[in-house]
ModelCIF file with pLDDT and N, C-alpha, C, O atoms, coordinates in Angstrom:
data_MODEL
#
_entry.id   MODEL 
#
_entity.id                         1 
_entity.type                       polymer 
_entity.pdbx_number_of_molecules   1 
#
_entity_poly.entity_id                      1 
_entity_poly.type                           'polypeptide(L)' 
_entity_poly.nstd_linkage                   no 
_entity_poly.nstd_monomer                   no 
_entity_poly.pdbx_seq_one_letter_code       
;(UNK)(UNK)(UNK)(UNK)(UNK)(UNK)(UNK)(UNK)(UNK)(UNK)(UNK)(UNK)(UNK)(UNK)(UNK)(UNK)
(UNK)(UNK)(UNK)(UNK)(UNK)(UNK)(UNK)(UNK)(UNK)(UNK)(UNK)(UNK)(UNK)(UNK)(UNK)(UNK)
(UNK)(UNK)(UNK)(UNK)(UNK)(UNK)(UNK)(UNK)(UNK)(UNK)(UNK)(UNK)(UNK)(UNK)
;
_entity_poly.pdbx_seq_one_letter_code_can   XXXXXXXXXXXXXXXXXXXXXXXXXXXXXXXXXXXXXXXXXXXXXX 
_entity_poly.pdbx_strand_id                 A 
#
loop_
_entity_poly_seq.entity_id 
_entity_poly_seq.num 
_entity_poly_seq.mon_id 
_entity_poly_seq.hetero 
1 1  UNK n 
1 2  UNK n 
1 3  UNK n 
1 4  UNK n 
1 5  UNK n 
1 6  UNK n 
1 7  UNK n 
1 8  UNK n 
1 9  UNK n 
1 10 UNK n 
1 11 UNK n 
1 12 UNK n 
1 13 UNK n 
1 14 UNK n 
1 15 UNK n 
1 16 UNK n 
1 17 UNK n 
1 18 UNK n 
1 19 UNK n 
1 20 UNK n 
1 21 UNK n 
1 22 UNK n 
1 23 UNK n 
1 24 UNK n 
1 25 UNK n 
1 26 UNK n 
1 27 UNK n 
1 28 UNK n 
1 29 UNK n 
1 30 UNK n 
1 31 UNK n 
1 32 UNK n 
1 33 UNK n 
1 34 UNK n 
1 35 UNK n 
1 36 UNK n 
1 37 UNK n 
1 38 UNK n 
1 39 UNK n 
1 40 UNK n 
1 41 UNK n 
1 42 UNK n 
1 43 UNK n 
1 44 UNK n 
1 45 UNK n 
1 46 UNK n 
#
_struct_asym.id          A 
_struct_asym.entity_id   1 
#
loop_
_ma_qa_metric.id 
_ma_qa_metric.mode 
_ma_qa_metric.name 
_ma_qa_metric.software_group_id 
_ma_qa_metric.type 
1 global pLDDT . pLDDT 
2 local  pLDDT . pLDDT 
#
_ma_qa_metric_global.metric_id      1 
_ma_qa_metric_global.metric_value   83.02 
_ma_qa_metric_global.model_id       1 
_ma_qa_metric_global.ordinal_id     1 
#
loop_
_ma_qa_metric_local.label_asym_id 
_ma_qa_metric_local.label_comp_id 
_ma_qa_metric_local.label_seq_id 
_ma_qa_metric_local.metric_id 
_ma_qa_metric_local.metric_value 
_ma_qa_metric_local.model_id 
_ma_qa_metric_local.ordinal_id 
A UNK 1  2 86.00 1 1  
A UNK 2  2 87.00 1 2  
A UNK 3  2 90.00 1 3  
A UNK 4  2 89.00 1 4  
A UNK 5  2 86.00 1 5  
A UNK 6  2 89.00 1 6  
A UNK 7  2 90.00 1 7  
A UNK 8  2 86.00 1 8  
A UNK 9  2 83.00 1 9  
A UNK 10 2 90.00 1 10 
A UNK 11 2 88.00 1 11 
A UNK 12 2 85.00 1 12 
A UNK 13 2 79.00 1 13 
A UNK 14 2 68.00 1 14 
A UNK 15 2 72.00 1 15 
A UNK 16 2 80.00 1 16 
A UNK 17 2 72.00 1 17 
A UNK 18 2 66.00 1 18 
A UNK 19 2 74.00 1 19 
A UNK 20 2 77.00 1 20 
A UNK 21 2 70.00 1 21 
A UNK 22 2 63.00 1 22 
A UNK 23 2 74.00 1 23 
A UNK 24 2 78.00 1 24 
A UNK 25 2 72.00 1 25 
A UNK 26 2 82.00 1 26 
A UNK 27 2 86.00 1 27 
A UNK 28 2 90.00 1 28 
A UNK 29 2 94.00 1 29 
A UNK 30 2 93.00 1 30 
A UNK 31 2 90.00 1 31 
A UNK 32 2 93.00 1 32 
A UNK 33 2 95.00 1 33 
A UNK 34 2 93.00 1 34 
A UNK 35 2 90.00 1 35 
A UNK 36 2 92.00 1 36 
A UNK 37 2 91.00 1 37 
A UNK 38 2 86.00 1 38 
A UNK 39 2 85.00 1 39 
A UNK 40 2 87.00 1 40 
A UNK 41 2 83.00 1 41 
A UNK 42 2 75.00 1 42 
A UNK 43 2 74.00 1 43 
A UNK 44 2 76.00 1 44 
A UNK 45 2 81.00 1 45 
A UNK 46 2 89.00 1 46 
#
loop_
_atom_site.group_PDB 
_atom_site.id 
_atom_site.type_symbol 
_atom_site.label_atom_id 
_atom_site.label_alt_id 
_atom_site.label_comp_id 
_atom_site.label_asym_id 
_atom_site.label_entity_id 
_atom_site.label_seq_id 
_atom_site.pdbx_PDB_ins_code 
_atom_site.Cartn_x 
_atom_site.Cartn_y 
_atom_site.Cartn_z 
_atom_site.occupancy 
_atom_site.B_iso_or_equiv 
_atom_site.pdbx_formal_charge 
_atom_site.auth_seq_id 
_atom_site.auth_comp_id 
_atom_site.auth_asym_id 
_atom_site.auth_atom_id 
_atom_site.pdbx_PDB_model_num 
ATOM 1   N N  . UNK A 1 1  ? 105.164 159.749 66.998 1.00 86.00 ? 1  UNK A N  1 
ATOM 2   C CA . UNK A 1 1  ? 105.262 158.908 68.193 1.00 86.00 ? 1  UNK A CA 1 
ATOM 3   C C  . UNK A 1 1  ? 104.579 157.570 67.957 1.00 86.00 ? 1  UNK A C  1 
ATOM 4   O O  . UNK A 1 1  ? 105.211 156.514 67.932 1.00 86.00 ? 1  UNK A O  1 
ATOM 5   N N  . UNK A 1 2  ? 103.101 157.665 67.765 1.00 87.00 ? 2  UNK A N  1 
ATOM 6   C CA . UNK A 1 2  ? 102.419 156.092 66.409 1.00 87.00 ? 2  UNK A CA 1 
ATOM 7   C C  . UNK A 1 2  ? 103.609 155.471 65.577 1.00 87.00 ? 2  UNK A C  1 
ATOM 8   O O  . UNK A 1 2  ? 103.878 154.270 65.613 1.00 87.00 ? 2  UNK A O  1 
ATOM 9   N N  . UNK A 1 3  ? 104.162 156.223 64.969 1.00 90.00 ? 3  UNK A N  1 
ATOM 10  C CA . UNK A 1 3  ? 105.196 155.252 63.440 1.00 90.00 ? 3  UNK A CA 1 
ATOM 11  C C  . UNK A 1 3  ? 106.206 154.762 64.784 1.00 90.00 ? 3  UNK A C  1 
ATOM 12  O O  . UNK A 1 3  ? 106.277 153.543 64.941 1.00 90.00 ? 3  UNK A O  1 
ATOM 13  N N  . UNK A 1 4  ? 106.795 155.421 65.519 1.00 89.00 ? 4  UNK A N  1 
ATOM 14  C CA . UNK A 1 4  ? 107.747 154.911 66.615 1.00 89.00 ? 4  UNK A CA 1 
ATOM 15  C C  . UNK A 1 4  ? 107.524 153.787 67.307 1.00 89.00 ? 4  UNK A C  1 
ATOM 16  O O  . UNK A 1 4  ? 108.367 152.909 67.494 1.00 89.00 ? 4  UNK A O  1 
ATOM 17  N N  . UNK A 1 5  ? 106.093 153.778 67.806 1.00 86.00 ? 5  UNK A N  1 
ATOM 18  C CA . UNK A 1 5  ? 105.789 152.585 68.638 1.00 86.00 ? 5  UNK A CA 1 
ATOM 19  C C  . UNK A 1 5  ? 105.266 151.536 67.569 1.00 86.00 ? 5  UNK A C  1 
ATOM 20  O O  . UNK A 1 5  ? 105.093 150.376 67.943 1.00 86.00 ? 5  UNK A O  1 
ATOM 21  N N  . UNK A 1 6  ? 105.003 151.903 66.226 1.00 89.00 ? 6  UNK A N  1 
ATOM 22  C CA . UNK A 1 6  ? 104.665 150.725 65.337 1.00 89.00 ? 6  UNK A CA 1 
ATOM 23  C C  . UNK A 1 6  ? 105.806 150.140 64.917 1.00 89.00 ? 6  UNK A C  1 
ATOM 24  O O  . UNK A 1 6  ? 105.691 149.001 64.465 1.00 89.00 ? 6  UNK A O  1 
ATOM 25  N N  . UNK A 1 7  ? 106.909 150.644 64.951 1.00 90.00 ? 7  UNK A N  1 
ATOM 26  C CA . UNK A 1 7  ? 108.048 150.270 64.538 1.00 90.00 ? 7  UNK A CA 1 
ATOM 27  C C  . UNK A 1 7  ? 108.830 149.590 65.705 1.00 90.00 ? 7  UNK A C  1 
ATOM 28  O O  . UNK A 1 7  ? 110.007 149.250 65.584 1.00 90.00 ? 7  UNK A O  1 
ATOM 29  N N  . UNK A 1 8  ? 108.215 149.443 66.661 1.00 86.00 ? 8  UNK A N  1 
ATOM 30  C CA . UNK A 1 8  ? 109.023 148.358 67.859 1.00 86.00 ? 8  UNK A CA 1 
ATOM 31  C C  . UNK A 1 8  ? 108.198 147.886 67.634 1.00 86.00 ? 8  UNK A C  1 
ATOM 32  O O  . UNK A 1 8  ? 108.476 147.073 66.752 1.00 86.00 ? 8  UNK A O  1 
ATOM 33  N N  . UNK A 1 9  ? 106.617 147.817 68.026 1.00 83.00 ? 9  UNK A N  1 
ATOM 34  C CA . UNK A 1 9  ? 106.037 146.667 67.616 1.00 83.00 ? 9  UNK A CA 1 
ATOM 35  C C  . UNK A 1 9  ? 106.160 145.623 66.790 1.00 83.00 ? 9  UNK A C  1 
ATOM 36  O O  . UNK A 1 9  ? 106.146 144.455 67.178 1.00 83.00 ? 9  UNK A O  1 
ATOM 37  N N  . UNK A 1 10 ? 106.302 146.021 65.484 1.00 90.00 ? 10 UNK A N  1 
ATOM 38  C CA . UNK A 1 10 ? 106.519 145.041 64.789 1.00 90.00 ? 10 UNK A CA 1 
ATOM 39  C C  . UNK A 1 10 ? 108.249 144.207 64.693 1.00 90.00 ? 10 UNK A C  1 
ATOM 40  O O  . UNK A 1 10 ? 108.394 143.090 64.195 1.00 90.00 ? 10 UNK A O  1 
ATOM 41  N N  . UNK A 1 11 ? 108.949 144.708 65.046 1.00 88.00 ? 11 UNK A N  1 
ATOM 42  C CA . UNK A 1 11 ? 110.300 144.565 65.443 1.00 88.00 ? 11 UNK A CA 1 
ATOM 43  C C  . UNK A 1 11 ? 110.169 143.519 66.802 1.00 88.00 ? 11 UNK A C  1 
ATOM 44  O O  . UNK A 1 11 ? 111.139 142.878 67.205 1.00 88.00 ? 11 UNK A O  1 
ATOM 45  N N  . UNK A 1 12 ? 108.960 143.460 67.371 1.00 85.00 ? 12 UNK A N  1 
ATOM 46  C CA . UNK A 1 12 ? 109.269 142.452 68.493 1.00 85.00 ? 12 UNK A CA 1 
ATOM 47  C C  . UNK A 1 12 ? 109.666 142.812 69.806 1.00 85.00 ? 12 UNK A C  1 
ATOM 48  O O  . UNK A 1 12 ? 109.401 142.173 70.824 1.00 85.00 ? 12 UNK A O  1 
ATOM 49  N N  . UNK A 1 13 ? 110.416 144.028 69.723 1.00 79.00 ? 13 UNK A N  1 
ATOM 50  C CA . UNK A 1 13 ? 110.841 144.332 70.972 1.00 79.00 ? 13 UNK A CA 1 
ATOM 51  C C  . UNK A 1 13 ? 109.378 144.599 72.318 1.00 79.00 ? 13 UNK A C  1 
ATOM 52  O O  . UNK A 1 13 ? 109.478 144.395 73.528 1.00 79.00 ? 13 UNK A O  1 
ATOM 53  N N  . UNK A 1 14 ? 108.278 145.040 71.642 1.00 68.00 ? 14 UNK A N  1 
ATOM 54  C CA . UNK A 1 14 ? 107.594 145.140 72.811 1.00 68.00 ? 14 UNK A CA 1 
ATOM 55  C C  . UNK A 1 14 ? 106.918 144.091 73.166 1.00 68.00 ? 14 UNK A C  1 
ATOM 56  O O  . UNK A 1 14 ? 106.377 144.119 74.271 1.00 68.00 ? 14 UNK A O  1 
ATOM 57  N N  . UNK A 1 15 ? 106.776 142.867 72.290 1.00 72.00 ? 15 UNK A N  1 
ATOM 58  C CA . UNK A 1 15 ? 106.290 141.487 72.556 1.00 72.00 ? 15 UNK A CA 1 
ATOM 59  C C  . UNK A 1 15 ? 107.417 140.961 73.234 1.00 72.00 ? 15 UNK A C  1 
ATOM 60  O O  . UNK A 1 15 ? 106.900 140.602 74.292 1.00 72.00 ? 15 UNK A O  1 
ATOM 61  N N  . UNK A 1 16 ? 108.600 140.685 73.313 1.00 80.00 ? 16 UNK A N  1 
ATOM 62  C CA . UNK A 1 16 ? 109.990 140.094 74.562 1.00 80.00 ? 16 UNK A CA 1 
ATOM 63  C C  . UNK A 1 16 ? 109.792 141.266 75.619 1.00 80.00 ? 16 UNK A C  1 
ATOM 64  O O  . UNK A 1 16 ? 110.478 140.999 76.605 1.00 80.00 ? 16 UNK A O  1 
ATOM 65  N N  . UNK A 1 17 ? 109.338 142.061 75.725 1.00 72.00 ? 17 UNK A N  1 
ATOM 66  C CA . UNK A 1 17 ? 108.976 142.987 76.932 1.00 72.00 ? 17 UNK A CA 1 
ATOM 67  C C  . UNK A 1 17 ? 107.994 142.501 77.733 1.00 72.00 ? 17 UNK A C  1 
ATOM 68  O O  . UNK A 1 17 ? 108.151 142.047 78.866 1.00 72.00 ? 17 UNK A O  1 
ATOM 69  N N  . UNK A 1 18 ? 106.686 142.632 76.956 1.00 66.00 ? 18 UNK A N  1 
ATOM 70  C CA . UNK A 1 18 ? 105.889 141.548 77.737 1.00 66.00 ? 18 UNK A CA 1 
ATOM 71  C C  . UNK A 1 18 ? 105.958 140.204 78.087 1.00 66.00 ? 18 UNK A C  1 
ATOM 72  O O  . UNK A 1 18 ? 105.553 139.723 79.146 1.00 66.00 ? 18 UNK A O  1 
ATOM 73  N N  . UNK A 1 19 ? 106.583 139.503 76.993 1.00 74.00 ? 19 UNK A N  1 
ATOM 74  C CA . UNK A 1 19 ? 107.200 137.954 77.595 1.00 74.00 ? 19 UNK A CA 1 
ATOM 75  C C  . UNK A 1 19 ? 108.055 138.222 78.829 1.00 74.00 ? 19 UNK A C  1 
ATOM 76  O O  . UNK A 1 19 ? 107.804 137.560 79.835 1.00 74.00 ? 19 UNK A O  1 
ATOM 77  N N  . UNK A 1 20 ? 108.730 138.840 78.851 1.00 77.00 ? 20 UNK A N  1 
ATOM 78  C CA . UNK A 1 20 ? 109.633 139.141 79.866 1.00 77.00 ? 20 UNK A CA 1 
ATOM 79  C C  . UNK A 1 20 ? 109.006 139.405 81.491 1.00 77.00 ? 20 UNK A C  1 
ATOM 80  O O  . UNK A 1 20 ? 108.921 138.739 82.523 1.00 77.00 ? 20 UNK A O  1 
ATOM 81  N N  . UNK A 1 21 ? 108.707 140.512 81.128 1.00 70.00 ? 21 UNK A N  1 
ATOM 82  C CA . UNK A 1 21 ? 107.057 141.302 82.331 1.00 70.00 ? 21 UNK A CA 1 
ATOM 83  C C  . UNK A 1 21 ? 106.299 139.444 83.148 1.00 70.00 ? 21 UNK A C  1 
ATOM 84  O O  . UNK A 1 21 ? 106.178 138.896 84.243 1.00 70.00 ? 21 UNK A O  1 
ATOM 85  N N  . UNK A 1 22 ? 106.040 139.219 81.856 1.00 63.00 ? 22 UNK A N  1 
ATOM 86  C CA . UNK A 1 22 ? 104.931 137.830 82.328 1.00 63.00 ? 22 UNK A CA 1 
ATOM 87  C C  . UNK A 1 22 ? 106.257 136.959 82.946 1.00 63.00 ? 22 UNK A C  1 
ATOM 88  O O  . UNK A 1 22 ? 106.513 136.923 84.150 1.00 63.00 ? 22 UNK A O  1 
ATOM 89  N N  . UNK A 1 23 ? 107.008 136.303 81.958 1.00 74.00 ? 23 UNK A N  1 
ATOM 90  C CA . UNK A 1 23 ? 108.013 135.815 82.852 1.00 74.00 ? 23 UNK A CA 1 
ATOM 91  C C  . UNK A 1 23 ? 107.982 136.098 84.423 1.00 74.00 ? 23 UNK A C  1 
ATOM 92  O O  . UNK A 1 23 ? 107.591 135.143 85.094 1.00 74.00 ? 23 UNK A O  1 
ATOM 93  N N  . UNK A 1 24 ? 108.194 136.800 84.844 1.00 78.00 ? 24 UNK A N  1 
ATOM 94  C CA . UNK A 1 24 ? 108.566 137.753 85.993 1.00 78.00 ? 24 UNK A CA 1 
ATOM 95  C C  . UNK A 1 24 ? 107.492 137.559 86.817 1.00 78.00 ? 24 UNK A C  1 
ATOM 96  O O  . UNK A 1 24 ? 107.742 137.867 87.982 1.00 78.00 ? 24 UNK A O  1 
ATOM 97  N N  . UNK A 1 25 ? 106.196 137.089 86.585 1.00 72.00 ? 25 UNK A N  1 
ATOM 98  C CA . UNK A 1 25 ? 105.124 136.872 87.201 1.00 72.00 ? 25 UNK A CA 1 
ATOM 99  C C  . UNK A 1 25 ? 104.780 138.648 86.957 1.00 72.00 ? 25 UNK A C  1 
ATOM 100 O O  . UNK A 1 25 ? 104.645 139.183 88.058 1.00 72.00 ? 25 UNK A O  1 
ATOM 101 N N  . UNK A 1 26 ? 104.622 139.606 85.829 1.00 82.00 ? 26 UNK A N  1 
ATOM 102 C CA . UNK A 1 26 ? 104.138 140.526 86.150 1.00 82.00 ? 26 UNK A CA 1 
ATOM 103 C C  . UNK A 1 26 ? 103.110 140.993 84.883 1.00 82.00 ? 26 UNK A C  1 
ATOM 104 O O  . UNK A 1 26 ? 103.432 141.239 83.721 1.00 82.00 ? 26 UNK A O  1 
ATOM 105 N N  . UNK A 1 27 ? 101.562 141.039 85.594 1.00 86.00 ? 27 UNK A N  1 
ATOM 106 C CA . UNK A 1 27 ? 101.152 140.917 84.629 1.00 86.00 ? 27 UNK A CA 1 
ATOM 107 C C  . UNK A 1 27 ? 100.507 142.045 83.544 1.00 86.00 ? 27 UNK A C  1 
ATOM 108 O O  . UNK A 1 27 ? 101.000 143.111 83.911 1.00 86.00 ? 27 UNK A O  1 
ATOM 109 N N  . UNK A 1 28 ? 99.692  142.290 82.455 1.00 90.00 ? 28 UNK A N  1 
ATOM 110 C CA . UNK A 1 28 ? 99.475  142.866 81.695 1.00 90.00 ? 28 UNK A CA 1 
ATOM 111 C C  . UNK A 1 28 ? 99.362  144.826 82.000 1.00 90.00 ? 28 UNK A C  1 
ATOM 112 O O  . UNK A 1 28 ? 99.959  145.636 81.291 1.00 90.00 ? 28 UNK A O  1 
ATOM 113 N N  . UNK A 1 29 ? 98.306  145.274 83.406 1.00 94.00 ? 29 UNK A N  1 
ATOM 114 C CA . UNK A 1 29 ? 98.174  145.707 83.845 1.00 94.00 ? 29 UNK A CA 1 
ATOM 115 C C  . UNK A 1 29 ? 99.049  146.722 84.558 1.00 94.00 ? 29 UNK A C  1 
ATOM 116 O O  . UNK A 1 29 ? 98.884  147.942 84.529 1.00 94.00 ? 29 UNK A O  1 
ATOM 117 N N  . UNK A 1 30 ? 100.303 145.851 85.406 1.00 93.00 ? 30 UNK A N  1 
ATOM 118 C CA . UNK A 1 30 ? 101.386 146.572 85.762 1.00 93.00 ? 30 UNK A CA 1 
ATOM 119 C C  . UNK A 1 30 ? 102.342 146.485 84.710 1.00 93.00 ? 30 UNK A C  1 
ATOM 120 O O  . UNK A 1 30 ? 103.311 147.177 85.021 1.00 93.00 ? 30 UNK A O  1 
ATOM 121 N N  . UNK A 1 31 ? 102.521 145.859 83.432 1.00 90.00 ? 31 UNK A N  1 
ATOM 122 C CA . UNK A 1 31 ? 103.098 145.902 82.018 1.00 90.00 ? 31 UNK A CA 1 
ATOM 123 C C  . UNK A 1 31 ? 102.912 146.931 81.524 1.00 90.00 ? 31 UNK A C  1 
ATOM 124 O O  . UNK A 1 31 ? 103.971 147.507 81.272 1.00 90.00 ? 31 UNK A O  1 
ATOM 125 N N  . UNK A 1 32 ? 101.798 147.613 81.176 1.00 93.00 ? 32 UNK A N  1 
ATOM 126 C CA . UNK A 1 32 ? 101.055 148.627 81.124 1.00 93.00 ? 32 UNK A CA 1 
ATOM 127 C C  . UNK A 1 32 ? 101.558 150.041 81.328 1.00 93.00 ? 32 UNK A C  1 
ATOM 128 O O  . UNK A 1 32 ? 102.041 150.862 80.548 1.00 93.00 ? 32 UNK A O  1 
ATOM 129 N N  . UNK A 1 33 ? 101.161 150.075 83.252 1.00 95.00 ? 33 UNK A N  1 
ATOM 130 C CA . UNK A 1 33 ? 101.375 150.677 83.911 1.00 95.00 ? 33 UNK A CA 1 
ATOM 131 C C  . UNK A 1 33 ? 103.226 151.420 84.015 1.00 95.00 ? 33 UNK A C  1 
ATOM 132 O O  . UNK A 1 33 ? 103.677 152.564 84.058 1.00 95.00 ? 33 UNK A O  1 
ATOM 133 N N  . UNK A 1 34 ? 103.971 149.708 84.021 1.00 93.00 ? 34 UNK A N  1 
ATOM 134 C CA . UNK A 1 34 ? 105.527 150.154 84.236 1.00 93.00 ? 34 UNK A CA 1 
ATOM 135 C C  . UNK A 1 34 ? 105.994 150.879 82.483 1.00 93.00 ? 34 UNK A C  1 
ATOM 136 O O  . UNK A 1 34 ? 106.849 151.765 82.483 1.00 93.00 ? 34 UNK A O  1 
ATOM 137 N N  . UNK A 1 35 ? 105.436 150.470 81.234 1.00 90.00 ? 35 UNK A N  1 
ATOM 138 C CA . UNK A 1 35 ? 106.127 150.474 80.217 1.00 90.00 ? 35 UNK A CA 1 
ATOM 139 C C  . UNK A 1 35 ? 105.953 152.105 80.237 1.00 90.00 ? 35 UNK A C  1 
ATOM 140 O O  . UNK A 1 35 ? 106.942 152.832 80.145 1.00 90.00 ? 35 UNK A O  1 
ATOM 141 N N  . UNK A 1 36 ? 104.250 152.773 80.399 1.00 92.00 ? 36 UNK A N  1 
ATOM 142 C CA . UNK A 1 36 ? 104.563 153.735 79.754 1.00 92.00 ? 36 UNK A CA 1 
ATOM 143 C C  . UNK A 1 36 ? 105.269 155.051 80.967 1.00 92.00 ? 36 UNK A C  1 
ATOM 144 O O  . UNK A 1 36 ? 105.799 156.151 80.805 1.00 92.00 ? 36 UNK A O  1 
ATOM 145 N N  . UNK A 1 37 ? 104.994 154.390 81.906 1.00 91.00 ? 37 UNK A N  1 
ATOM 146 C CA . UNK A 1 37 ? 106.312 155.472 82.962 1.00 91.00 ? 37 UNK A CA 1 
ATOM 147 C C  . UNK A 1 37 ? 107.683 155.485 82.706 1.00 91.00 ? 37 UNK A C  1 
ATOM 148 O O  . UNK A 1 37 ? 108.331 156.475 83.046 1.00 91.00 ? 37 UNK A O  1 
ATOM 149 N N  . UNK A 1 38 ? 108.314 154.383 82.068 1.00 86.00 ? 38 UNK A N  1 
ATOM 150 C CA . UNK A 1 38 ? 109.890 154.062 81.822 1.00 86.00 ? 38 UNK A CA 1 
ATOM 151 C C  . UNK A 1 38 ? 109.416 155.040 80.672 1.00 86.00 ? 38 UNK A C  1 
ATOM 152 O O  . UNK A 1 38 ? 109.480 156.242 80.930 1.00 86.00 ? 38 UNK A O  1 
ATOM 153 N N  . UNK A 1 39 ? 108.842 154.565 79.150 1.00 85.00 ? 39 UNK A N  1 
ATOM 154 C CA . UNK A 1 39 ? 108.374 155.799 78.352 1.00 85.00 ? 39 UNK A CA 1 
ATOM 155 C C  . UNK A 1 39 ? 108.665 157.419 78.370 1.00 85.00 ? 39 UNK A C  1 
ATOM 156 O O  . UNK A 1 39 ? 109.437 158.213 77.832 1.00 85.00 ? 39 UNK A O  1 
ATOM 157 N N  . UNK A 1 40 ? 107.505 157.427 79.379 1.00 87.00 ? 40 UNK A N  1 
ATOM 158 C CA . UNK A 1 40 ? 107.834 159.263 79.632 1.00 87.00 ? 40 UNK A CA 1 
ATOM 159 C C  . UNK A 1 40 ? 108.937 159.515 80.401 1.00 87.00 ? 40 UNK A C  1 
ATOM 160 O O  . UNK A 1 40 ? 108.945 160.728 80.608 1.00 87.00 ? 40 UNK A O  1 
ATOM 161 N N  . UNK A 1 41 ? 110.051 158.890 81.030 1.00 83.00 ? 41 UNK A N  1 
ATOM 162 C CA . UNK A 1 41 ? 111.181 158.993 81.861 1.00 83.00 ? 41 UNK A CA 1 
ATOM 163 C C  . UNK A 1 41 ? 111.701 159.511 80.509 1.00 83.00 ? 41 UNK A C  1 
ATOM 164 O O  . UNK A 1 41 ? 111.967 160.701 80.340 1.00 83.00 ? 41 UNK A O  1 
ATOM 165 N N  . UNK A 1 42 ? 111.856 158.444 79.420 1.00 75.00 ? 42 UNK A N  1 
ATOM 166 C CA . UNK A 1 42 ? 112.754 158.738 78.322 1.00 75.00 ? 42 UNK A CA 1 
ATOM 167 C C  . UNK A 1 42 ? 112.323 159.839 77.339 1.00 75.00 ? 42 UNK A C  1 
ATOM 168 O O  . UNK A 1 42 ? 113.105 160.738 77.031 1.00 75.00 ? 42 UNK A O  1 
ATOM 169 N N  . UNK A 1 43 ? 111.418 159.785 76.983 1.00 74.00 ? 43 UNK A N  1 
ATOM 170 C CA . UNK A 1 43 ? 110.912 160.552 75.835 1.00 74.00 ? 43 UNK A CA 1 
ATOM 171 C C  . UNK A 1 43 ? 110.315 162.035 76.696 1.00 74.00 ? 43 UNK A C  1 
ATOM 172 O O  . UNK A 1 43 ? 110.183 163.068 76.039 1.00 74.00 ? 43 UNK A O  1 
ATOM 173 N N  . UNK A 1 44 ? 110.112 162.025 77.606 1.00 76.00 ? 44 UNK A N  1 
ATOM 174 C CA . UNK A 1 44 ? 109.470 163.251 77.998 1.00 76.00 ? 44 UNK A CA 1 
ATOM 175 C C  . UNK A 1 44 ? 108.224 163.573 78.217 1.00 76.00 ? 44 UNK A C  1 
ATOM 176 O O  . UNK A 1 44 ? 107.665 163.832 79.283 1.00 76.00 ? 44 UNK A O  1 
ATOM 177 N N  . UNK A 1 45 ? 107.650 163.530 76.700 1.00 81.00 ? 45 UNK A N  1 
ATOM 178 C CA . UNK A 1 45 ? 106.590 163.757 76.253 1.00 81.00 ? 45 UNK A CA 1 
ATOM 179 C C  . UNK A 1 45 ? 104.880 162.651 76.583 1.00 81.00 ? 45 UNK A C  1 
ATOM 180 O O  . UNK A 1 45 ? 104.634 161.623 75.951 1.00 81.00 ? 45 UNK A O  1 
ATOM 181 N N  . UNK A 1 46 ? 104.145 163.122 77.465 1.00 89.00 ? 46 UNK A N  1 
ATOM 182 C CA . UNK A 1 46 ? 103.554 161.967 77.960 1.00 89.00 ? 46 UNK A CA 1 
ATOM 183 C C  . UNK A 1 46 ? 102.109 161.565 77.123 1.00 89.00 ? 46 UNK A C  1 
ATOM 184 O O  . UNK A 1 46 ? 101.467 160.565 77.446 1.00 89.00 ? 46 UNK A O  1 
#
């Protein structure tokens, strides 16, 4: 689940997530909060 999330990390996708989030006026905290609930929606596993 580490090699998974290191592997978007560095891919960028979770940095345009947070650009995105902030865009949006939403900040680090509820970034946070919303990423890893969408997360366990998908993966299950919390």
């Amino acid at each position: 689940g580490g090699a998974f999330g290191y592997i978007v990390y560095l891919s960028g996708i979770g940095e345009y997530i947070v650009n995105t989030l902030t865009e949006l006026n939403i900040g680090l905290i509820t970034t946070g909060f919303l990423l890893a609930a969408i997360l366990r929606a998908a993966l299950g596993s919390s």
